[in-house]
Protein backbone atom coordinates (compact mmCIF):
# COMPACT_ATOMS: atom_id res chain seq x y z
CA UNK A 1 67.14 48.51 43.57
CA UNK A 2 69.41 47.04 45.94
CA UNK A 3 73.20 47.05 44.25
CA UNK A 4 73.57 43.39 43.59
CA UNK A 5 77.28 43.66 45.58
CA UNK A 6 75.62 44.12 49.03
CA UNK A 7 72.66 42.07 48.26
CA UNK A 8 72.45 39.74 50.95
CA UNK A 9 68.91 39.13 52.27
CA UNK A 10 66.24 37.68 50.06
CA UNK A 11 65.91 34.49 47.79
CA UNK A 12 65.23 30.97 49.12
CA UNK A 13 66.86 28.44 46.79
CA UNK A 14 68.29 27.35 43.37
CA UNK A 15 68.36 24.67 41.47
CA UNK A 16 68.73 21.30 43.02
CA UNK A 17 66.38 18.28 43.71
CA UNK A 18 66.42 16.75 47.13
CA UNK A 19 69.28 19.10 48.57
CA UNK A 20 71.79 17.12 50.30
CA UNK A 21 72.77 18.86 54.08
CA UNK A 22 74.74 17.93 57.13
CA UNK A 23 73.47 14.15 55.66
CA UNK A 24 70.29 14.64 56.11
CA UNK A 25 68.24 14.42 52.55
CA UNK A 26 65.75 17.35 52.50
CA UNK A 27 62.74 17.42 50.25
CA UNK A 28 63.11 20.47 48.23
CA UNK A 29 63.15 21.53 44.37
CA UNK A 30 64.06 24.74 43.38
CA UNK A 31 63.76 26.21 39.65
CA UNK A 32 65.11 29.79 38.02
CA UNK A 33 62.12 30.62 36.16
CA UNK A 34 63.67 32.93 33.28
CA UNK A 35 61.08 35.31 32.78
CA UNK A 36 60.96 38.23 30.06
CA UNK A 37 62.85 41.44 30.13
CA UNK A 38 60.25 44.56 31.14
CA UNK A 39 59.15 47.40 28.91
CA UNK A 40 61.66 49.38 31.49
CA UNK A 41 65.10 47.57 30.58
CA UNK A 42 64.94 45.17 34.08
CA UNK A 43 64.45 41.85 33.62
CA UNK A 44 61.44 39.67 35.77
CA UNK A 45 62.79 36.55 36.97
CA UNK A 46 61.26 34.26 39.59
CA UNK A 47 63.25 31.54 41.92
CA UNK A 48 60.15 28.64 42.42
CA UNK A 49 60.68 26.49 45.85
CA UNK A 50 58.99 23.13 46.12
CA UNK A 51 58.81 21.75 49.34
CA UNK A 52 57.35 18.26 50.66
CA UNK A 53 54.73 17.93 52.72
CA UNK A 54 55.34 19.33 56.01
CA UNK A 55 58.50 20.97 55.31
CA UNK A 56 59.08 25.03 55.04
CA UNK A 57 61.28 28.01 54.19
CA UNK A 58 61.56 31.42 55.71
CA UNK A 59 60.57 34.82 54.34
CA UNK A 60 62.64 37.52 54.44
CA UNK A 61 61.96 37.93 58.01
CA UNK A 62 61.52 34.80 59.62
CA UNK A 63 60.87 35.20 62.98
CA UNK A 64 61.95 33.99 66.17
CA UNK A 65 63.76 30.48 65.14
CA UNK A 66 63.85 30.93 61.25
CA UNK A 67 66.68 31.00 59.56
CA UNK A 68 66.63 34.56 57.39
CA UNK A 69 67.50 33.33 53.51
CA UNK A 70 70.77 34.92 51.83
CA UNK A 71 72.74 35.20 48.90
CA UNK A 72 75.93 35.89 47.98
CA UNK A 73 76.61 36.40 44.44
CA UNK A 74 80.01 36.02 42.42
CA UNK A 75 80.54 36.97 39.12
CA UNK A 76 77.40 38.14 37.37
CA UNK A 77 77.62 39.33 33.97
CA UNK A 78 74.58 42.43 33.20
CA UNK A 79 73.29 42.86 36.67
CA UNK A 80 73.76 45.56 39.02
CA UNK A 81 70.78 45.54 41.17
CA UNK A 82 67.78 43.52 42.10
CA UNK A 83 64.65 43.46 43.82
CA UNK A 84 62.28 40.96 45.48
CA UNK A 85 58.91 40.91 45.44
CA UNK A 86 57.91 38.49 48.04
CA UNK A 87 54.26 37.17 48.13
CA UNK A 88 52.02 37.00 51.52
CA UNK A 89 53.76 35.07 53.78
CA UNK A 90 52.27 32.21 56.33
CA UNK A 91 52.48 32.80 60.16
CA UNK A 92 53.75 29.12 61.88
CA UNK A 93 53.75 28.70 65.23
CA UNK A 94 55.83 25.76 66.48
CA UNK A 95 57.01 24.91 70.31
CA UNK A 96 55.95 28.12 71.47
CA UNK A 97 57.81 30.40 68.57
CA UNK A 98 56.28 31.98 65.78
CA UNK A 99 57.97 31.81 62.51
CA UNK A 100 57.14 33.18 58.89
CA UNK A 101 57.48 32.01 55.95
CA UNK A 102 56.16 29.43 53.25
CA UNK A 103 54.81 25.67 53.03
CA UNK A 104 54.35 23.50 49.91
CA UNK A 105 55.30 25.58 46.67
CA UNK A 106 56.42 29.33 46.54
CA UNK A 107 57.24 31.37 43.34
CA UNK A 108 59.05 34.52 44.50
CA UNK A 109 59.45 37.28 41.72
CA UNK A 110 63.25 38.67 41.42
CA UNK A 111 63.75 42.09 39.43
CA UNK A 112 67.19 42.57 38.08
CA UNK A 113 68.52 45.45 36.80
CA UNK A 114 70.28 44.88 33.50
CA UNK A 115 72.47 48.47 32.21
CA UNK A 116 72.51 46.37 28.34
CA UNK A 117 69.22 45.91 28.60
CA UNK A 118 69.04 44.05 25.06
CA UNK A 119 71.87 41.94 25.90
CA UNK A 120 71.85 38.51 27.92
CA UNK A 121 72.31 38.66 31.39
CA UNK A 122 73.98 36.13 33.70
CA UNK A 123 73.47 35.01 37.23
CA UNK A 124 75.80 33.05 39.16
CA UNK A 125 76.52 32.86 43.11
CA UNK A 126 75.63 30.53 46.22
CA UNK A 127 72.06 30.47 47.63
CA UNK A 128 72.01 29.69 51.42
CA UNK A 129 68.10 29.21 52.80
CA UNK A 130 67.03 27.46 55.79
CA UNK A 131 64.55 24.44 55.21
CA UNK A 132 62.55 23.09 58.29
CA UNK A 133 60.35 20.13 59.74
CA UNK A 134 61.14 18.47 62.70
CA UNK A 135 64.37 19.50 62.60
CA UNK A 136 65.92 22.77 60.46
CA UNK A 137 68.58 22.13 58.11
CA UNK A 138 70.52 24.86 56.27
CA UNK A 139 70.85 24.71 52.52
CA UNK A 140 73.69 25.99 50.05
CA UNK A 141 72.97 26.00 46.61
CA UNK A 142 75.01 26.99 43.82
CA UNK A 143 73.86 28.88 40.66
CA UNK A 144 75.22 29.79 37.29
CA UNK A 145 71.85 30.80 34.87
CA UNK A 146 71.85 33.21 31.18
CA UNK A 147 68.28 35.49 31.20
CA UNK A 148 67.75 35.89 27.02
CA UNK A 149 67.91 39.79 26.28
CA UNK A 150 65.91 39.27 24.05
CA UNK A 151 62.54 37.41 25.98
CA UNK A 152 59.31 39.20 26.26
CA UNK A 153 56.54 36.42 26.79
CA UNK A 154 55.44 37.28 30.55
CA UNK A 155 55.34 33.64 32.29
CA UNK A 156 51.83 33.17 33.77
CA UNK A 157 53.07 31.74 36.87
CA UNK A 158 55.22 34.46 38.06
CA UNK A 159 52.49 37.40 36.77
CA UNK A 160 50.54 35.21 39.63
CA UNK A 161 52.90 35.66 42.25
CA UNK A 162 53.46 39.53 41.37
CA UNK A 163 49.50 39.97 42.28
CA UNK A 164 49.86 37.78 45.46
CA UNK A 165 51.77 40.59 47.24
CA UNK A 166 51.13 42.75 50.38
CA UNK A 167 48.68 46.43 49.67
CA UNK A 168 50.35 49.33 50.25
CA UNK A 169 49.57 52.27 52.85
CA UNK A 170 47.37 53.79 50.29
CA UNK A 171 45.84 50.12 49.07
CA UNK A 172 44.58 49.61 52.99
CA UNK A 173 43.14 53.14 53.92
CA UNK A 174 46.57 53.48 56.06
CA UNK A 175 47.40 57.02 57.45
CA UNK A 176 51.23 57.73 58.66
CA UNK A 177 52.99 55.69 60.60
CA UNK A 178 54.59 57.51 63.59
CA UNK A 179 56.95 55.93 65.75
CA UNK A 180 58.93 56.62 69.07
CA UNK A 181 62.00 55.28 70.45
CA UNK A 182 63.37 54.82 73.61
CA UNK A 183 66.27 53.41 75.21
CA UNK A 184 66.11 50.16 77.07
CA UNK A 185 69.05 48.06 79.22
CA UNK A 186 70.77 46.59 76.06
CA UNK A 187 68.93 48.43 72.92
CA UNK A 188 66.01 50.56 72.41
CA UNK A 189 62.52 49.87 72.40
CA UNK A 190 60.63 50.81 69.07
CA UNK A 191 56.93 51.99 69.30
CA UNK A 192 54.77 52.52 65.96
CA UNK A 193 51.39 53.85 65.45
CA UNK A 194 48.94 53.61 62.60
CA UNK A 195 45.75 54.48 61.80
CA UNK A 196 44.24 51.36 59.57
CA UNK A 197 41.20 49.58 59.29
CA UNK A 198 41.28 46.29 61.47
CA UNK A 199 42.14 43.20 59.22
CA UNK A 200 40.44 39.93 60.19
CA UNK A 201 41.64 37.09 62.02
CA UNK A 202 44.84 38.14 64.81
CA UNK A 203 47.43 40.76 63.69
CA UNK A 204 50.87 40.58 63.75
CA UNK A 205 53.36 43.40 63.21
CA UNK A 206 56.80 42.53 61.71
CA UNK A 207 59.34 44.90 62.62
CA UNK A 208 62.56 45.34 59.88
CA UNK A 209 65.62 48.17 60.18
CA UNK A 210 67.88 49.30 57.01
CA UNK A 211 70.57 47.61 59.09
CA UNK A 212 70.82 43.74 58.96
CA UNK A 213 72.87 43.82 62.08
CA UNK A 214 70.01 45.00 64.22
CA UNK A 215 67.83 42.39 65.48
CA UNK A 216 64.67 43.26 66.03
CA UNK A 217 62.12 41.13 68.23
CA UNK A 218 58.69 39.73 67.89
CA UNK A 219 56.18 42.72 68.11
CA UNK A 220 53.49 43.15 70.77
CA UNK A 221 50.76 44.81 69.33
CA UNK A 222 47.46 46.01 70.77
CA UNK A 223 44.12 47.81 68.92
CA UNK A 224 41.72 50.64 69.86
CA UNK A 225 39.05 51.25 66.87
CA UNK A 226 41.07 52.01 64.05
CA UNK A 227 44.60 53.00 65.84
CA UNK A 228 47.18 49.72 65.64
CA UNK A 229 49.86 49.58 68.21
CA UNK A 230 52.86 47.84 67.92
CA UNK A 231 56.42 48.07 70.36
CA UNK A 232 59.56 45.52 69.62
CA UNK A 233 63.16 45.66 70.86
CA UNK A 234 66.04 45.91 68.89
CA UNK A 235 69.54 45.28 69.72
CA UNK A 236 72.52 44.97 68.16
CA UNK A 237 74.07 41.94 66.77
CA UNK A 238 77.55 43.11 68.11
CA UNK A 239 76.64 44.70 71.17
CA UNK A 240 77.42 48.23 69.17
CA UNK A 241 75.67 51.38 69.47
CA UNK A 242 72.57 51.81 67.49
CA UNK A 243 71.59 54.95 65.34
CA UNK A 244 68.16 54.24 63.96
CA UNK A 245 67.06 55.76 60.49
CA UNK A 246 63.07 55.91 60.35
CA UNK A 247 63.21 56.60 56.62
CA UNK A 248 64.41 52.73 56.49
CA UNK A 249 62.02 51.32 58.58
CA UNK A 250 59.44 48.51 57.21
CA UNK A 251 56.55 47.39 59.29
CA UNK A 252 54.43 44.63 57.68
CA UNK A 253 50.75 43.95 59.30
CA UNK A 254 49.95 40.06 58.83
CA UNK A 255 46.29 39.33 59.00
CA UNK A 256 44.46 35.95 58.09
CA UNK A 257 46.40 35.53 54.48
CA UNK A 258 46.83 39.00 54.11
CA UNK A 259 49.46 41.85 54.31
CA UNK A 260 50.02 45.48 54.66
CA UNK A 261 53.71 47.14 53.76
CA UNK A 262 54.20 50.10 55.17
CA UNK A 263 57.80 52.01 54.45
CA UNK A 264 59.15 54.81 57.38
CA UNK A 265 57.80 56.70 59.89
CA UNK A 266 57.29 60.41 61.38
CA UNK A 267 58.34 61.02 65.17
CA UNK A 268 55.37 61.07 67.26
C-alpha cells in the first residue's frame, strides 16, 4: 500500500453538497461510505461522487485536459497506507481531447491500512478533484471521518464497485508486456507490446510511470491479430532528466466498458 504520507494521486471528493468554487456552484455530492474492517486488519472504505447531469470527474489518469484528483492528508490517527481500487472508467471526448473519467454517480473503494487493527481509525485532510461541464472547476474539500474498529457488515454498494474493476493480465489471456524506449527531442518515446485477445469496440492504451512528475501523452496504438501496439511520449514536468523504472510501469487497455491492468514490462 501506498504510505499514506506521500499519497497524493487518487480520490475524487468528500463530503459536501453543491461544492462552492471560484463562485461558480457545482453540482456534486460526495459521501465517506464507512465500510467494515477486512478479515486482514485493513479497513474497506469507499468515497461515493454524485454528479448532475452532464457534469464529470477524472480518474486517476485523466487524460489530455482532466484535471488528475489529489489528496493531501493531515493528521490521521490509525492509518499508514491506502489503496484505491478504481472501477472501469468512461472514455469522453470533448473539443477534440479525450478525457477519462466518470459521469453521474461513482463509488470508488479506498483500502486503508490500520497497524491497531481493532481500534478506530481516523481520516482527516483536504480533497482537491476537478469537476467539469462546459467549463472545469477545481474542487477542495475538507475531511475529518472515525472508521469503527470494530465494523464487519460488508456494505453492498461498495462490494459492487470492488467487482466493477479492470481483469488482470492473467483474467484477459495477456502474455508479457515488453517495452522499448528511446530518446526523443525533449523526452523519450515509450513503445509497449502485448499479446491479448482484441477487446470490442476501439482501444485505448493509458500510459502511467512510478513518477508523478513524468507526463506521459495520449497513446497511439495499432493491432495485428492478437499483438497490441501502443507508443506515448513522456517528458518531464521540470524539464529534468528522466530515468525510467519498467517495474513501475501501468498500462491500462480501455475497450467498450471494459479494462485490462497490466503492471511492468520486460525489454524487448
Amino acid at each position: 500500500m501506498t504510505p499514506i504520507r506521500a499519497f497524493a494521486f487518487g480520490l475524487c471528493a468528500l463530503f459536501s453538497p453543491a461544492a462552492q468554487a471560484q463562485g461558480i456552484e457545482v453540482p456534486v455530492t460526495v459521501e465517506v461510505l464507512p465500510g467494515w474492517r477486512t478479515a486482514d486488519g485493513t479497513h474497506m472504505s469507499a468515497i461515493r461522487i454524485d454528479l448532475g447531469e452532464g457534469w464529470k470527474t477524472y480518474w486517476r489518469a485523466p487524460g489530455d485536459a482532466g484535471i488528475p484528483p489529489r489528496i493531501v492528508w493531515a493528521g490521521s490517527e490509525n492509518v499508514d497506507g491506502a489503496a484505491l481500487h478504481w472501477p472501469v472508467p468512461e472514455v469522453f471526448m470533448s473539443a477534440g481531447m479525450q478525457t477519462i473519467g466518470y459521469h453521474g454517480s461513482v463509488v470508488i473503494p479506498m483500502e486503508l491500512h490500520t497497524p491497531d487493527a481493532g481500534a478506530d481509525a481516523t481520516l482527516r485532510g483536504t480533497l482537491e478533484i476537478g469537476v467539469c461541464d462546459d467549463i472545469c472547476v477545481p474542487v477542495s474539500v475538507p475531511f475529518d471521518l472515525v472508521l469503527p474498529g470494530d465494523a464487519r457488515h460488508r456494505s453492498p454498494e461498495i462490494a459492487a464497485a470492488l467487482i466493477d474493476r479492470p481483469l488482470t493480465g492473467a483474467e484477459a489471456g495477456a502474455g508479457p508486456v515488453t517495452c522499448q524506449i528511446a530518446p526523443t527531442d525533449d523526452g523519450l518515446r515509450l513503445t509497449a507490446s502485448v499479446q491479448i485477445p482484441a477487446g470490442h469496440g476501439e482501444e485505448i492504451v493509458v500510459m502511467e510511470t512510478a513518477d508523478p512528475e513524468i507526463w506521459v501523452s495520449g497513446a497511439a496504438t495499432s493491432r495485428d491479430g492478437n499483438h497490441l501496439t501502443a507508443s506515448a511520449d513522456l517528458v518531464h514536468l521540470a524539464g529534468a532528466p528522466m530515468s525510467i523504472d519498467r517495474s513501475g510501469l501501468r498500462f491500462t487497455i480501455l475497450s467498450d466498458g471494459t479494462a485490462v491492468d497490466l503492471r511492468g514490462c520486460a525489454a524487448g
